[in-house]
Protein backbone atom coordinates (compact mmCIF):
# COMPACT_ATOMS: atom_id res chain seq x y z
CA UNK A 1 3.67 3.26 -19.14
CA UNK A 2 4.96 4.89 -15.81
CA UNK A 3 7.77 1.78 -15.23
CA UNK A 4 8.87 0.88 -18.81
CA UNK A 5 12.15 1.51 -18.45
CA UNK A 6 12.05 -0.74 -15.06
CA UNK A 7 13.51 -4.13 -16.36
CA UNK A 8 15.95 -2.43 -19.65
CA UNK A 9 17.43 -0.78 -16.55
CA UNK A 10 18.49 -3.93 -14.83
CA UNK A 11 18.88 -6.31 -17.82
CA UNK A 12 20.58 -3.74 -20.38
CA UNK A 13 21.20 -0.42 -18.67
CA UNK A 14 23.34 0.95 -21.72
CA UNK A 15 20.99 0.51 -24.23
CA UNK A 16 18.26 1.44 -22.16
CA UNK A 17 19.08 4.78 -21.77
CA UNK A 18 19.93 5.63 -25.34
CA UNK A 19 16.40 4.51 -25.61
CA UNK A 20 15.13 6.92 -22.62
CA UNK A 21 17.53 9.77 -24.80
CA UNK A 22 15.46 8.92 -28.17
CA UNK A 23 11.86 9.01 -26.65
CA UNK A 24 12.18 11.67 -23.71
CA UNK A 25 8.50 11.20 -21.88
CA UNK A 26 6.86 13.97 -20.69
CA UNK A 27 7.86 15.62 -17.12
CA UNK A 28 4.44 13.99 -15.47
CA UNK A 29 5.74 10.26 -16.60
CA UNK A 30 8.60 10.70 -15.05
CA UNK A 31 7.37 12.68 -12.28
CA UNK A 32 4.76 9.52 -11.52
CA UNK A 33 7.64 7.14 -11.75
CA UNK A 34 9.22 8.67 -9.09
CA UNK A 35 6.05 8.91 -6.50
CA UNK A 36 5.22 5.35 -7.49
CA UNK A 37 8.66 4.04 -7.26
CA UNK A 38 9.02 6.45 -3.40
CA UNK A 39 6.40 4.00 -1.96
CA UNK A 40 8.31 1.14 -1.92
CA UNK A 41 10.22 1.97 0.58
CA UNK A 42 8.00 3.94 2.38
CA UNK A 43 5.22 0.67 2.78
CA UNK A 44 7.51 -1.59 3.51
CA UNK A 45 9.45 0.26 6.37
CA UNK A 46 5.99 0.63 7.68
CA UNK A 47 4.96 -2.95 7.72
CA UNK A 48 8.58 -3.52 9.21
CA UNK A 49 8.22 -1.68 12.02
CA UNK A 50 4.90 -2.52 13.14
CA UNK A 51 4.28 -6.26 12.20
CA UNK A 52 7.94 -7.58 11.81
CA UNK A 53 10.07 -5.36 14.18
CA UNK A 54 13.17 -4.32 13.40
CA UNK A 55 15.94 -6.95 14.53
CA UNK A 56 19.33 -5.31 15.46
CA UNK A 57 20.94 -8.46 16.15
CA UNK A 58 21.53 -7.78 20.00
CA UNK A 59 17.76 -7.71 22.00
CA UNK A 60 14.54 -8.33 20.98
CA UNK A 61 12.91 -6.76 17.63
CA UNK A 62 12.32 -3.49 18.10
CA UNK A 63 8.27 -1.89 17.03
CA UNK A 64 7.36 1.39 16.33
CA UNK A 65 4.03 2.33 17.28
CA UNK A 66 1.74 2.73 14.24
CA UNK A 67 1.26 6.29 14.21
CA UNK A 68 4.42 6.88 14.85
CA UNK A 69 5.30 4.67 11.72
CA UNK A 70 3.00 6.47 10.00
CA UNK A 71 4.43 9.51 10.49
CA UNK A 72 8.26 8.46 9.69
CA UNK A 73 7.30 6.77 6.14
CA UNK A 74 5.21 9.30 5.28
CA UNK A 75 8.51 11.99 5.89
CA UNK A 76 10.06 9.25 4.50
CA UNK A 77 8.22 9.23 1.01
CA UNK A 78 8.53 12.95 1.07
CA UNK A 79 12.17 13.29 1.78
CA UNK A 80 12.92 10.57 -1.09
CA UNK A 81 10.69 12.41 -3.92
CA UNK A 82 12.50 16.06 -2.44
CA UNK A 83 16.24 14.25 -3.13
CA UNK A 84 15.20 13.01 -6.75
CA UNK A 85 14.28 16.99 -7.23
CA UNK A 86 17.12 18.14 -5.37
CA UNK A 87 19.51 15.13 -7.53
CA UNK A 88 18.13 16.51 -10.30
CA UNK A 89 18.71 20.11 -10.04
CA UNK A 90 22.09 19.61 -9.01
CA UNK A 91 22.69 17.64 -11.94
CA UNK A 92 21.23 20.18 -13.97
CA UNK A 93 22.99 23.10 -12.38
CA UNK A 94 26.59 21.48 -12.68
CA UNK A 95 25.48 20.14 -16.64
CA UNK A 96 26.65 23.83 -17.87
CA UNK A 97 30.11 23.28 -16.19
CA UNK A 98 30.41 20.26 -18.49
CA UNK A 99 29.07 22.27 -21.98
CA UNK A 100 25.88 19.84 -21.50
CA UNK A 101 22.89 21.79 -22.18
CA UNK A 102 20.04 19.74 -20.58
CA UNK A 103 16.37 20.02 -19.68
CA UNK A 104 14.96 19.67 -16.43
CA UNK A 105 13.19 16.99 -18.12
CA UNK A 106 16.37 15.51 -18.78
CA UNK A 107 17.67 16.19 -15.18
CA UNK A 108 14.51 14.05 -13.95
CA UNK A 109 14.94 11.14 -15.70
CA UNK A 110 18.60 11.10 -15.30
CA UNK A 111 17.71 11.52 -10.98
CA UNK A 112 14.51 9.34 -11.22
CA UNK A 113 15.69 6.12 -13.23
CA UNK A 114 19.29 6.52 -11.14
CA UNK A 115 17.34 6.26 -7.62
CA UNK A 116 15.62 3.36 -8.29
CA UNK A 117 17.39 1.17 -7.22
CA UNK A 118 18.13 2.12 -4.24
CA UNK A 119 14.53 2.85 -3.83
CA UNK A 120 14.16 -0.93 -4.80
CA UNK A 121 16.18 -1.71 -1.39
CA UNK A 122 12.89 -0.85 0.63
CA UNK A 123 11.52 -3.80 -0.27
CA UNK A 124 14.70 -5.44 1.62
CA UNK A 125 12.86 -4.04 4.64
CA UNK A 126 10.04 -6.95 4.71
CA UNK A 127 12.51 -8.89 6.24
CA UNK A 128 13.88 -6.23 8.78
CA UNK A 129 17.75 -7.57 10.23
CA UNK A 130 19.75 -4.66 9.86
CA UNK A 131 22.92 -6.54 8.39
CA UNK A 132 20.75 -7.99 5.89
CA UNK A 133 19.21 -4.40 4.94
CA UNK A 134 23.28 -2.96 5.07
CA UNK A 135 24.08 -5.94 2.22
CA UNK A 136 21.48 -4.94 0.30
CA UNK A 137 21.34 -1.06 0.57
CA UNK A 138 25.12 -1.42 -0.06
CA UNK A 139 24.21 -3.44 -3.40
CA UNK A 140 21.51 -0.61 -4.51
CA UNK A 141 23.75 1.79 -3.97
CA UNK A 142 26.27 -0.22 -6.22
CA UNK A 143 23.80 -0.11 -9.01
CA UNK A 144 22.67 2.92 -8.46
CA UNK A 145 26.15 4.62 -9.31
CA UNK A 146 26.34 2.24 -11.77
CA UNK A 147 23.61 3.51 -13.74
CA UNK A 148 24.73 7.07 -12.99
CA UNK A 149 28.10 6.44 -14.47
CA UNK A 150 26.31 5.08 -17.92
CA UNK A 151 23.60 7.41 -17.99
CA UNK A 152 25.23 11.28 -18.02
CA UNK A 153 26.81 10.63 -21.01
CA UNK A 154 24.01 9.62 -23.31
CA UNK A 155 21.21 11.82 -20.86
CA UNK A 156 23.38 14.62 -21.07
CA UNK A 157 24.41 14.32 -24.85
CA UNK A 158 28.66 14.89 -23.67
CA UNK A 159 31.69 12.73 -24.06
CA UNK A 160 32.08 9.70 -22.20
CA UNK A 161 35.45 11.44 -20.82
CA UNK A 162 33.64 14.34 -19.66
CA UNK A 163 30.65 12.21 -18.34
CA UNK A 164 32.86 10.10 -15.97
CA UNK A 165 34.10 13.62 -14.26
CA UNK A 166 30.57 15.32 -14.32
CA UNK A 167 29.58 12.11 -13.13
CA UNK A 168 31.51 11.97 -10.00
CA UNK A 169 30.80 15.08 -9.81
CA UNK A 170 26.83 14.47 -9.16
CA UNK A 171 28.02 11.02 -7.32
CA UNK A 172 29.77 13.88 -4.45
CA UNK A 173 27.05 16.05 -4.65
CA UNK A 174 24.76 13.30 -3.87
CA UNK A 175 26.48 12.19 -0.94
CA UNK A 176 26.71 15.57 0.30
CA UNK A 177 23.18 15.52 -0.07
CA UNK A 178 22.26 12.27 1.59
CA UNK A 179 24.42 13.39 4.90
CA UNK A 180 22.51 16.57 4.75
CA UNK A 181 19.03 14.84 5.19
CA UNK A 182 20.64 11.80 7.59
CA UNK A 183 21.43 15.72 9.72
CA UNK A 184 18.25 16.89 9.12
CA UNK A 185 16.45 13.81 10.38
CA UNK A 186 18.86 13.68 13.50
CA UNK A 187 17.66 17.35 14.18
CA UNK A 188 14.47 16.80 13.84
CA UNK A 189 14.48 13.67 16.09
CA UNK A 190 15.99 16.13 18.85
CA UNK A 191 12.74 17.90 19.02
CA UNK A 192 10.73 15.16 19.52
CA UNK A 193 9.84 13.97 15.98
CA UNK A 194 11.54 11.08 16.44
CA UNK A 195 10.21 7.18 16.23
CA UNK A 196 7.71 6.04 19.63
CA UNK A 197 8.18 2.63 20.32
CA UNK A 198 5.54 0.01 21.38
């Protein structure tokens, strides 16, 4: 089943992944758990924009016209799926620094099941008021390095000493990573790609 890891993850993270260690699922599963889990976001951004407007707190909600909409969730969903890949390479890149001697596979599920949660946070977006969707991105984002933290070290098959460091070290690279595409959407507002309100 694509999400059977879903609700371990939130109730019992710890024991959850030794259990994603024993049973590694094929590249597909986890490859379909992360273009399932990508929509969430993705839908409900769209649905926010065009049927709820986005509330800043200072004027009137704010609409996006729906092919405009269209057009940023659907970069949207692809930009999240190309940072799990991206997560996940870096992770397994750096895992040789850290005598960890990972598969991609491994890489995948470590970026996949680590994302969700912030992927989760889309769903915030149904009710769109910015400091609500701050509160909980910043609470995703909590978890999210939460589950990174107890994950490399049983994923990864390394000391919990050495999984802290390699770790952070993924936790940097990831933030590098998320200002990189935050840049990379500016630039491509700048040439006109950007959102078209109603």
């Amino acid at each position: 089943m694509i999400l059977n890891h879903l609700m371990g993850l939130y109730t019992h993270p710890k024991e959850e992944w030794h259990t994603i260690e024993k049973n590694h699922e094929a590249l597909r599963s986890s490859l379909s758990h992360v273009m399932l889990i990508a929509l969430i976001p993705a839908i409900c951004t769209y649905l926010a924009s065009t049927m709820f407007g986005w509330n800043l707190g200072v004027s009137d909600p704010l609409f996006l016209t729906k092919q405009s909409a269209m057009m940023m969730s659907i970069s949207m969903y692809f930009g999240l799926i190309a940072g799990v890949f991206a997560l996940a390479y870096l992770a397994y890149w750096m895992a040789k620094t850290f005598d960890a001697q990972p598969s991609y596979t491994q890489a995948i599920e470590l970026a996949a099941y680590t994302a969700t949660p912030l992927f989760m946070v889309g769903l915030a977006a149904l009710y769109p008021a910015l400091w609500f969707m701050m509160v909980v991105g910043l609470v995703g984002l909590t978890y999210s390095v939460y589950l990174l933290y107890t994950g490399v070290p049983i994923i990864m098959n390394i000391p919990e000493e050495k999984g802290f460091i390699y770790a952070s070290s993924v936790v940097t690279a990831g933030l590098v990573l998320l200002v990189a595409l935050m840049a990379s959407s500016v630039i491509l507002w700048s040439f006109g790609l950007g959102p078209m309100y109603q």
